[in-house]
PDB file of N, CA and C in Angstrom:
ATOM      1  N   UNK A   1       0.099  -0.460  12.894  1.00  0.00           N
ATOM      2  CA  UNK A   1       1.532  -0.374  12.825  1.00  0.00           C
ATOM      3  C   UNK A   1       1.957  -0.483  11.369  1.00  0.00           C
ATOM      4  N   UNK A   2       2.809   0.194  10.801  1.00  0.00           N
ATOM      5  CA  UNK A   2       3.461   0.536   9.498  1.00  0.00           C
ATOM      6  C   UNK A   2       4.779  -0.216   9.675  1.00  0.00           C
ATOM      7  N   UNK A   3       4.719  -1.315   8.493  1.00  0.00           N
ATOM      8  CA  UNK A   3       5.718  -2.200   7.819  1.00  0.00           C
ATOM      9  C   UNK A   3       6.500  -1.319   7.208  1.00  0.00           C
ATOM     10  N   UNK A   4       6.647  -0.188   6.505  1.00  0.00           N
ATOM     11  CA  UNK A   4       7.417   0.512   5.243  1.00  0.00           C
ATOM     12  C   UNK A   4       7.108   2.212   6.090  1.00  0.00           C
ATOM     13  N   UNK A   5       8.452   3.052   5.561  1.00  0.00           N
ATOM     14  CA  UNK A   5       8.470   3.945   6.154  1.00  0.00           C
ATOM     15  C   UNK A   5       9.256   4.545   5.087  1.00  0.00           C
ATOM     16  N   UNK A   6       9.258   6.170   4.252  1.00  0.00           N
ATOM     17  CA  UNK A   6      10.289   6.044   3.572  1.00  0.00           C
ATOM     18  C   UNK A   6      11.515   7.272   4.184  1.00  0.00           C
ATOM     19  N   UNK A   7      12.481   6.817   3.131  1.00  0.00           N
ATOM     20  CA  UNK A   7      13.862   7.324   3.402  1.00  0.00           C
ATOM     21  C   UNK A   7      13.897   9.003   2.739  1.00  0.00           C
ATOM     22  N   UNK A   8      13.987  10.141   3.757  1.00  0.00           N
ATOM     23  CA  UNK A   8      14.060  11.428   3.031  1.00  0.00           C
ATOM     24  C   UNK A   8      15.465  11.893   3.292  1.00  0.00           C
ATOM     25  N   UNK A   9      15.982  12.393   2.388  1.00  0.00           N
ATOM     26  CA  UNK A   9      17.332  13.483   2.890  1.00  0.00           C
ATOM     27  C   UNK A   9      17.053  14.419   3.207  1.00  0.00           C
ATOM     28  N   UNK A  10      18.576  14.670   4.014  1.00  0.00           N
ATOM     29  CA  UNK A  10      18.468  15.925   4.941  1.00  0.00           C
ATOM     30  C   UNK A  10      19.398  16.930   4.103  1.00  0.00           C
ATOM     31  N   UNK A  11      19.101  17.695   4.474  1.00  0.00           N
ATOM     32  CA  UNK A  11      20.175  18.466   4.149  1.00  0.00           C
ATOM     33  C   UNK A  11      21.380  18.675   4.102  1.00  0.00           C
ATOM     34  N   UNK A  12      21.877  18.023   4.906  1.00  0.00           N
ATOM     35  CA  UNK A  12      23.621  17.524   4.756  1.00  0.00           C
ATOM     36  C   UNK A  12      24.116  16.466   4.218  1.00  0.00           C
ATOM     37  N   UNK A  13      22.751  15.724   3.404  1.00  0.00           N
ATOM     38  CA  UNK A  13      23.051  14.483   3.357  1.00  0.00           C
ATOM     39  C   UNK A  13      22.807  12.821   3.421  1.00  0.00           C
ATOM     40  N   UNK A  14      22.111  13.073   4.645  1.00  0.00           N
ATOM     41  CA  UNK A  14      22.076  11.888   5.325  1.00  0.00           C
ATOM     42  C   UNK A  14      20.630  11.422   5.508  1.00  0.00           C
ATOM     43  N   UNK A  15      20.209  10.769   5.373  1.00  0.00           N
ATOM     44  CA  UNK A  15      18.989   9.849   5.209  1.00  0.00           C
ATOM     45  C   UNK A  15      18.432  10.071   6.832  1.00  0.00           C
ATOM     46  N   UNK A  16      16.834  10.182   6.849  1.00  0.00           N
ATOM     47  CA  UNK A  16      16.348   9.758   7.719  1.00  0.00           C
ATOM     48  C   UNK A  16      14.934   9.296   7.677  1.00  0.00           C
ATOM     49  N   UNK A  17      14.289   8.741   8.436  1.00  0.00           N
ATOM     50  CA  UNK A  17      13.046   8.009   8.046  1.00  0.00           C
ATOM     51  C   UNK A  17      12.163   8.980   8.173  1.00  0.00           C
ATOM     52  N   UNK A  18      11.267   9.007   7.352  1.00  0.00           N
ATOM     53  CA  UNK A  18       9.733   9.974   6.499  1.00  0.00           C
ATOM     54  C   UNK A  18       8.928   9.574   7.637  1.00  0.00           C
ATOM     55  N   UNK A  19       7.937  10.463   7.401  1.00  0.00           N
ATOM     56  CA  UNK A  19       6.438  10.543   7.991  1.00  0.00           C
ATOM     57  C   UNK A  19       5.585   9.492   7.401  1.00  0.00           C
ATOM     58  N   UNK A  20       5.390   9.697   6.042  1.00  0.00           N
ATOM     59  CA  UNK A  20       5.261   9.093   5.017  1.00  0.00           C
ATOM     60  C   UNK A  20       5.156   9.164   3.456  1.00  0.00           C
ATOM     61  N   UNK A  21       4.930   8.549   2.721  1.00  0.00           N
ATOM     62  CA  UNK A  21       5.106   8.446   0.770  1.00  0.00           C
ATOM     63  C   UNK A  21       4.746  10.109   0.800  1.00  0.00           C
ATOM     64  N   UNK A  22       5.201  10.926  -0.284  1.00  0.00           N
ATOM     65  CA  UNK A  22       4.482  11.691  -1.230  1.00  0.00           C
ATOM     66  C   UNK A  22       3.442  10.961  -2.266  1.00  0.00           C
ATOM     67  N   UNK A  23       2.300  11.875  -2.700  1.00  0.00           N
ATOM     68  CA  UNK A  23       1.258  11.067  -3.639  1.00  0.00           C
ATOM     69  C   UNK A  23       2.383  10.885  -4.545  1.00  0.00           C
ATOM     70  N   UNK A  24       3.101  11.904  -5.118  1.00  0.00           N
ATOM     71  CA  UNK A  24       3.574  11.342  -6.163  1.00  0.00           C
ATOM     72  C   UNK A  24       4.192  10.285  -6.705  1.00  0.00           C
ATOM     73  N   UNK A  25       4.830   9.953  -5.259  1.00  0.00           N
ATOM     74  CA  UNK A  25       5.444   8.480  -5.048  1.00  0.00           C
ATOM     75  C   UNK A  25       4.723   7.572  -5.165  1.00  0.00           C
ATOM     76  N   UNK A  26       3.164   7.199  -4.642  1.00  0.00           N
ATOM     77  CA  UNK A  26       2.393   6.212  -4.600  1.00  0.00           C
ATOM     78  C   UNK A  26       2.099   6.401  -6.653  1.00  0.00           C
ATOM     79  N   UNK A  27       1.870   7.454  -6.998  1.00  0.00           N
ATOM     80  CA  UNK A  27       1.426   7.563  -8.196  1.00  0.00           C
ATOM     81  C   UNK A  27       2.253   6.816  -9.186  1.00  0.00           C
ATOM     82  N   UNK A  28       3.746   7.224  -8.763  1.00  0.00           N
ATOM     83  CA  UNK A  28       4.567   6.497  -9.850  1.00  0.00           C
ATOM     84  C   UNK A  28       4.882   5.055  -9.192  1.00  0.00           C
ATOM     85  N   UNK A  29       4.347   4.754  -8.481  1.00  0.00           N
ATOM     86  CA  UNK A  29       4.188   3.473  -8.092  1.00  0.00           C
ATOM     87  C   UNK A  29       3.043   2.434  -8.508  1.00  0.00           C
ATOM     88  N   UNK A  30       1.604   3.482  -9.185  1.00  0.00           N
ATOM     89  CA  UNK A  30       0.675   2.730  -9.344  1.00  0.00           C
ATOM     90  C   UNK A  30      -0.312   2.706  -8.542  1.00  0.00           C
ATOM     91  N   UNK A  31      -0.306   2.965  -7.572  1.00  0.00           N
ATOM     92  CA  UNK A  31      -1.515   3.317  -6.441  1.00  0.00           C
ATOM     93  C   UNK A  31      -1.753   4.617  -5.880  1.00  0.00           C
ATOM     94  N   UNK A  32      -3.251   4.614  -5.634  1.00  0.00           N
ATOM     95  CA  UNK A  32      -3.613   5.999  -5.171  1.00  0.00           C
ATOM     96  C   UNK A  32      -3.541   5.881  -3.354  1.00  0.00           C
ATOM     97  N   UNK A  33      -4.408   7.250  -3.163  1.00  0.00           N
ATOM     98  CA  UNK A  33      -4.265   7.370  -1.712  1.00  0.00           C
ATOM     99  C   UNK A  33      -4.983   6.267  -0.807  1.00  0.00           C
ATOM    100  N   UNK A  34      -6.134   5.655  -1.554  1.00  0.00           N
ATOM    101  CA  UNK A  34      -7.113   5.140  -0.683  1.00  0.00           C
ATOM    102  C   UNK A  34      -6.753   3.556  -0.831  1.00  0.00           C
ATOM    103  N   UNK A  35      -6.129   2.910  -1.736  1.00  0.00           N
ATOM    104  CA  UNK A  35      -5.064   1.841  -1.816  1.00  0.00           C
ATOM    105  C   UNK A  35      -4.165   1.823  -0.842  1.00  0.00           C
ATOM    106  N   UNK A  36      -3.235   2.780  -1.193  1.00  0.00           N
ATOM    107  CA  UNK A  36      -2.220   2.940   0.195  1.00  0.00           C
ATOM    108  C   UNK A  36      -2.493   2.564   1.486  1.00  0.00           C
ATOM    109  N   UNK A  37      -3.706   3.421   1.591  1.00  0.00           N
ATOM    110  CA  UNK A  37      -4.682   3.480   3.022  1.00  0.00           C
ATOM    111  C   UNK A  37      -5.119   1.702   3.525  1.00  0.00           C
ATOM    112  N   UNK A  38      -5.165   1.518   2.937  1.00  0.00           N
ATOM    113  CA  UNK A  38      -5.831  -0.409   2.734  1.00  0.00           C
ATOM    114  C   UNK A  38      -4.945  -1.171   2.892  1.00  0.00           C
ATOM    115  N   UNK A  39      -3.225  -0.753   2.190  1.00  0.00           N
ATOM    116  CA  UNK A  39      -2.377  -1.561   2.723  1.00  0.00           C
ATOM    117  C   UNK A  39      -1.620  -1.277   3.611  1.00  0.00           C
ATOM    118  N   UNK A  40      -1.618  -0.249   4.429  1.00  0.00           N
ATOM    119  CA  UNK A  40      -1.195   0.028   5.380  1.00  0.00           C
ATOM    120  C   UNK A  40       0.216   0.864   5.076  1.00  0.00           C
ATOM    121  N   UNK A  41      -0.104   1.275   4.229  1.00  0.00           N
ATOM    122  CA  UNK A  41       1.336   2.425   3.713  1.00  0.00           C
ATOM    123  C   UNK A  41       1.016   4.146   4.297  1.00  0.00           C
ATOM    124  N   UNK A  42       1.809   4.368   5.194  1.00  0.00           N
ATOM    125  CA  UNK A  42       1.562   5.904   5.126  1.00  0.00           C
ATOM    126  C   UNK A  42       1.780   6.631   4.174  1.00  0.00           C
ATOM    127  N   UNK A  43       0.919   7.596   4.205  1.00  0.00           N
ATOM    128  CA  UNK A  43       0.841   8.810   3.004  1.00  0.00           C
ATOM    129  C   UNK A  43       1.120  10.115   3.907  1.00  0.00           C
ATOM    130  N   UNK A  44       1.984  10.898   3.774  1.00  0.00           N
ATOM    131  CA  UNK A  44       2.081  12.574   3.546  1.00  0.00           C
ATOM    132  C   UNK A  44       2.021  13.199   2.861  1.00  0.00           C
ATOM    133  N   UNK A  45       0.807  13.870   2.532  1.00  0.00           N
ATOM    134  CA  UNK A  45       0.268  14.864   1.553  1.00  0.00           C
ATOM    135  C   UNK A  45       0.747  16.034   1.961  1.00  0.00           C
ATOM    136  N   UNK A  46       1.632  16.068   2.586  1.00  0.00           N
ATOM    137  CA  UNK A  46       2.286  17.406   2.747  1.00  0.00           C
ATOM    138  C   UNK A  46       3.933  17.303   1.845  1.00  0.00           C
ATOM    139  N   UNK A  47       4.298  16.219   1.870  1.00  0.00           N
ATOM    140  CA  UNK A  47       5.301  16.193   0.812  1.00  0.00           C
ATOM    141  C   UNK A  47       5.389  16.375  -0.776  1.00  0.00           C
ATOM    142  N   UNK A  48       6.380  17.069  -1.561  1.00  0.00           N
ATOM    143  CA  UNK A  48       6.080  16.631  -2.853  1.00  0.00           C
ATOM    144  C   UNK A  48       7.182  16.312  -3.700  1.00  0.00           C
ATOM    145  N   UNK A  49       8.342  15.589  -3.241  1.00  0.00           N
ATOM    146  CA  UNK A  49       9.477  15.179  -3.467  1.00  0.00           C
ATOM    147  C   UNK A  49       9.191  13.990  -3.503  1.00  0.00           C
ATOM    148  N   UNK A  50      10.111  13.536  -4.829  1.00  0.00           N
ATOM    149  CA  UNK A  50       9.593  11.960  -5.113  1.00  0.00           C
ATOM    150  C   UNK A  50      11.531  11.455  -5.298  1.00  0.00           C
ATOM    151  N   UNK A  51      11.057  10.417  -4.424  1.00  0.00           N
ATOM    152  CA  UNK A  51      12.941   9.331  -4.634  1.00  0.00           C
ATOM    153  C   UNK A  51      12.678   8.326  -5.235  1.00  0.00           C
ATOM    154  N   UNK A  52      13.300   7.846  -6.097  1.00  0.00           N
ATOM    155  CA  UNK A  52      13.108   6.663  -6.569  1.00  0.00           C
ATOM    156  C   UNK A  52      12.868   5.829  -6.064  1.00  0.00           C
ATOM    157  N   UNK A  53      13.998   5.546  -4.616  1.00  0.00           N
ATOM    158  CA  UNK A  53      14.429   4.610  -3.580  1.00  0.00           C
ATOM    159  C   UNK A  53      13.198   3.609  -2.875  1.00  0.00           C
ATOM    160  N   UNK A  54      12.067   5.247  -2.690  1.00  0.00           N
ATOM    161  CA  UNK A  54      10.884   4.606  -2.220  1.00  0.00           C
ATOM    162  C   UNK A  54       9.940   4.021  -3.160  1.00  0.00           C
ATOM    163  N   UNK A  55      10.095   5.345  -4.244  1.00  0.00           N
ATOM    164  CA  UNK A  55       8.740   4.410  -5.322  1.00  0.00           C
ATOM    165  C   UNK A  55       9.194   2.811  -5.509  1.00  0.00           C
ATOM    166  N   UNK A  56      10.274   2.378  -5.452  1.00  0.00           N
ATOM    167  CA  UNK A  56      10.766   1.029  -5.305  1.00  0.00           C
ATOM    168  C   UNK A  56      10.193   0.067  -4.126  1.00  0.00           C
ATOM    169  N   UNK A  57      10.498   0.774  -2.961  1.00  0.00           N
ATOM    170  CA  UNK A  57      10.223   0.319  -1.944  1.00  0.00           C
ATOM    171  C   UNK A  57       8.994  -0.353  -1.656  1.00  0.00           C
ATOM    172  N   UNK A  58       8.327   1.541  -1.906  1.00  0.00           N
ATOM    173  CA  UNK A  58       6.419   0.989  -2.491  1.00  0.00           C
ATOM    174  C   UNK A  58       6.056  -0.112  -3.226  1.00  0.00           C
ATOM    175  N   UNK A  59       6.800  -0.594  -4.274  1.00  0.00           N
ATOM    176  CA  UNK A  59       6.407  -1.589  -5.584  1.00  0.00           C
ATOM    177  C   UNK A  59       6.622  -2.929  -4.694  1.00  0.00           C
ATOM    178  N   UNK A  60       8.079  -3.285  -4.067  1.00  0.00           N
ATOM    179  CA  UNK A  60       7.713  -3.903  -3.189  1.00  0.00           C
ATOM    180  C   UNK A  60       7.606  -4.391  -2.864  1.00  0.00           C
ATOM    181  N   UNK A  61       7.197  -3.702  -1.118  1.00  0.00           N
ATOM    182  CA  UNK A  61       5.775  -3.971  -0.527  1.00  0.00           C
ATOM    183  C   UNK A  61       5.038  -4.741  -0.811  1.00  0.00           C
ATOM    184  N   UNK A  62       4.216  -3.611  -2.192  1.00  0.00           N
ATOM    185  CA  UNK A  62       2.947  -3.867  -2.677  1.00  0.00           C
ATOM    186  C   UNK A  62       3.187  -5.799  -3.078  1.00  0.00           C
ATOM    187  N   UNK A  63       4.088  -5.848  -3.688  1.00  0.00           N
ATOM    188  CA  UNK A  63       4.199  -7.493  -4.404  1.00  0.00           C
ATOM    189  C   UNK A  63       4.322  -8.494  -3.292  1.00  0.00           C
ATOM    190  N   UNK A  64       4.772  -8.101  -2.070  1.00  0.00           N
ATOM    191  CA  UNK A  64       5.097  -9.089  -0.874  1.00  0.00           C
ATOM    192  C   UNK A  64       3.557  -9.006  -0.320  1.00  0.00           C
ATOM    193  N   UNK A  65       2.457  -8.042   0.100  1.00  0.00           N
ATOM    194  CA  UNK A  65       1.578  -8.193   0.621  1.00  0.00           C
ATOM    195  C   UNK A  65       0.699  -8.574  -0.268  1.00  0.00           C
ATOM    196  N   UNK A  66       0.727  -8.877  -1.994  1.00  0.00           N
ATOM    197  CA  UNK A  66       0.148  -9.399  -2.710  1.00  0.00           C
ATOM    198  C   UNK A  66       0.506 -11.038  -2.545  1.00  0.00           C
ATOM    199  N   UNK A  67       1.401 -11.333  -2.447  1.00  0.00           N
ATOM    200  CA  UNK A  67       1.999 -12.489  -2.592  1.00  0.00           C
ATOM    201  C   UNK A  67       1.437 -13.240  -0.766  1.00  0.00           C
ATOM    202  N   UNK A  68       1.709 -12.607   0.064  1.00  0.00           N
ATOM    203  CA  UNK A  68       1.084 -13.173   1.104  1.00  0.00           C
ATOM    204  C   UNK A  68      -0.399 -13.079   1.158  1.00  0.00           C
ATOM    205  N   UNK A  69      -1.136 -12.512   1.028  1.00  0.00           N
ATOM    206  CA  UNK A  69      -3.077 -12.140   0.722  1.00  0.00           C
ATOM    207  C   UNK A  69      -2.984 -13.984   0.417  1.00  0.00           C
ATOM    208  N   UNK A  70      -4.223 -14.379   0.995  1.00  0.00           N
ATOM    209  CA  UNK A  70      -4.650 -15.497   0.368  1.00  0.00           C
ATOM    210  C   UNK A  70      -6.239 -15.350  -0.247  1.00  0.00           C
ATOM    211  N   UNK A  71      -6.437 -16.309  -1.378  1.00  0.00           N
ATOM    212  CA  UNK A  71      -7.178 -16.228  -2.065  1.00  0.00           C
ATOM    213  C   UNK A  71      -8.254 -16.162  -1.022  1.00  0.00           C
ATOM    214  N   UNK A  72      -9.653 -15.183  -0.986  1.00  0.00           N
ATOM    215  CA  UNK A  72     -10.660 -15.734  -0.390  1.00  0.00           C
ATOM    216  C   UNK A  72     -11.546 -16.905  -1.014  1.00  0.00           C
ATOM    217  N   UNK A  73     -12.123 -17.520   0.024  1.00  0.00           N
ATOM    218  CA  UNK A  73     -13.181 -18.778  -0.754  1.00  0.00           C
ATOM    219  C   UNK A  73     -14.557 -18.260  -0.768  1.00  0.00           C
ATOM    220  N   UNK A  74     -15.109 -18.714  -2.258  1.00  0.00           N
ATOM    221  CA  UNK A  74     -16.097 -18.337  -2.907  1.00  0.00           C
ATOM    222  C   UNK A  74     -16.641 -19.706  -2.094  1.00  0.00           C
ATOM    223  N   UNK A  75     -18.170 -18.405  -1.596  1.00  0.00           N
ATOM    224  CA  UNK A  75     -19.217 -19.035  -0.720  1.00  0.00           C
ATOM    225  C   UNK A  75     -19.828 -20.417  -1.570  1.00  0.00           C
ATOM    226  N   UNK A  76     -20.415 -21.270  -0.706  1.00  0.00           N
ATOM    227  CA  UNK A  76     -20.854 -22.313  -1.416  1.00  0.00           C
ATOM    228  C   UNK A  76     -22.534 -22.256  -1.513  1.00  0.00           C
ATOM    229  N   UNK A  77     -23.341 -22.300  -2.511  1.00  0.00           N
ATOM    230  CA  UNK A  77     -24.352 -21.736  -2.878  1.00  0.00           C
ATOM    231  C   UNK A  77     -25.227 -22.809  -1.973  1.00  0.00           C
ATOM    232  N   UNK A  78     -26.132 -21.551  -1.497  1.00  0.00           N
ATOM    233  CA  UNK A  78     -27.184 -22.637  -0.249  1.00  0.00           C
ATOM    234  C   UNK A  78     -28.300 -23.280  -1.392  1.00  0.00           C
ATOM    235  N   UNK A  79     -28.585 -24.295  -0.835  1.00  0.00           N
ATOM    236  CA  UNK A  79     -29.439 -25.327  -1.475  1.00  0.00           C
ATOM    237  C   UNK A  79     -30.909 -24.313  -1.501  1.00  0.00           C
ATOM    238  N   UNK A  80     -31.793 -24.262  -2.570  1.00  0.00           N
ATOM    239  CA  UNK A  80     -33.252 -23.804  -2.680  1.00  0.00           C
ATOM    240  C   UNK A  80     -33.956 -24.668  -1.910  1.00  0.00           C
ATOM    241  N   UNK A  81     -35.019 -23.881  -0.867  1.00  0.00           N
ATOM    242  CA  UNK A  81     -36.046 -24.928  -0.521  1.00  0.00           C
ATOM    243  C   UNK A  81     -36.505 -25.025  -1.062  1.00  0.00           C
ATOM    244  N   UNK A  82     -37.440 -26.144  -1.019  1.00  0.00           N
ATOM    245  CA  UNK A  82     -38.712 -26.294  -1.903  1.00  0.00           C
ATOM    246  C   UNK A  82     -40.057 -25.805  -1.194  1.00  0.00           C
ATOM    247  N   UNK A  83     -41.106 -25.130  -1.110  1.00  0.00           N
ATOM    248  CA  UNK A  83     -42.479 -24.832  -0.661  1.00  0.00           C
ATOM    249  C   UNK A  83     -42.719 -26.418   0.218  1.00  0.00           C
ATOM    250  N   UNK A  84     -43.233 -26.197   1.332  1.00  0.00           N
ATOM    251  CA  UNK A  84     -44.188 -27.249   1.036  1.00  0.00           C
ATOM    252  C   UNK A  84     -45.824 -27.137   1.111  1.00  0.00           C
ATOM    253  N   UNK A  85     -46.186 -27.735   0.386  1.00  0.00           N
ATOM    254  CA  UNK A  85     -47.301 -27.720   0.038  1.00  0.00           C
ATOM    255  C   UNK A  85     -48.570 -29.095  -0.039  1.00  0.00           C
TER     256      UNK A  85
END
C-alpha cells in the first residue's frame, strides 16, 4: 500500500491523483528508481512532467520515513572457541 500519491492536472484545471512520480521528479528530488522502489513510492515511467508540488512531496516523505527507520543493532561479536586439545 502507497503512503504518497502525486497530484497531476487536468486539463481544465483541476488536480487529480497520479499513478505515480515521473523519474524526473524522483531525480530532482534526489532519488532514483530503485530507492523509490524500497520506499514504497510509486514510479510512472510513462510520465515526463515534473511539478514542483510533488518533488516536495517526495522530499518529504523521504525525511518522515527517514526519521521513523530505526537504527539497526550492530550484531554482538560471538566469542572464539578455543580447540580443545
Amino acid at each position: 500500500m502507497h503512503h504518497i500519491k502525486p497530484k497531476i492536472l487536468k486539463p481544465d484545471g483541476k488536480q487529480r491523483s497520479g499513478r505515480g512520480f515521473s523519474l524526473e521528479e524522483l531525480k530532482k528530488a534526489g532519488l532514483n528508481p530503485a530507492e523509490a522502489k524500497r520506499l514504497e513510492i510509486p514510479v510512472d515511467r510513462r510520465r515526463k512532467t515534473v511539478h514542483d508540488q510533488n518533488v516536495e512531496a517526495i522530499k518529504a516523505y523521504v525525511e518522515k520515513k527517514k526519521a521513523e527507520a530505526k537504527p539497526k543493532p550492530k550484531p554482538k561479536p560471538q566469542p572464539k572457541k578455543k580447540p580443545k586439545s
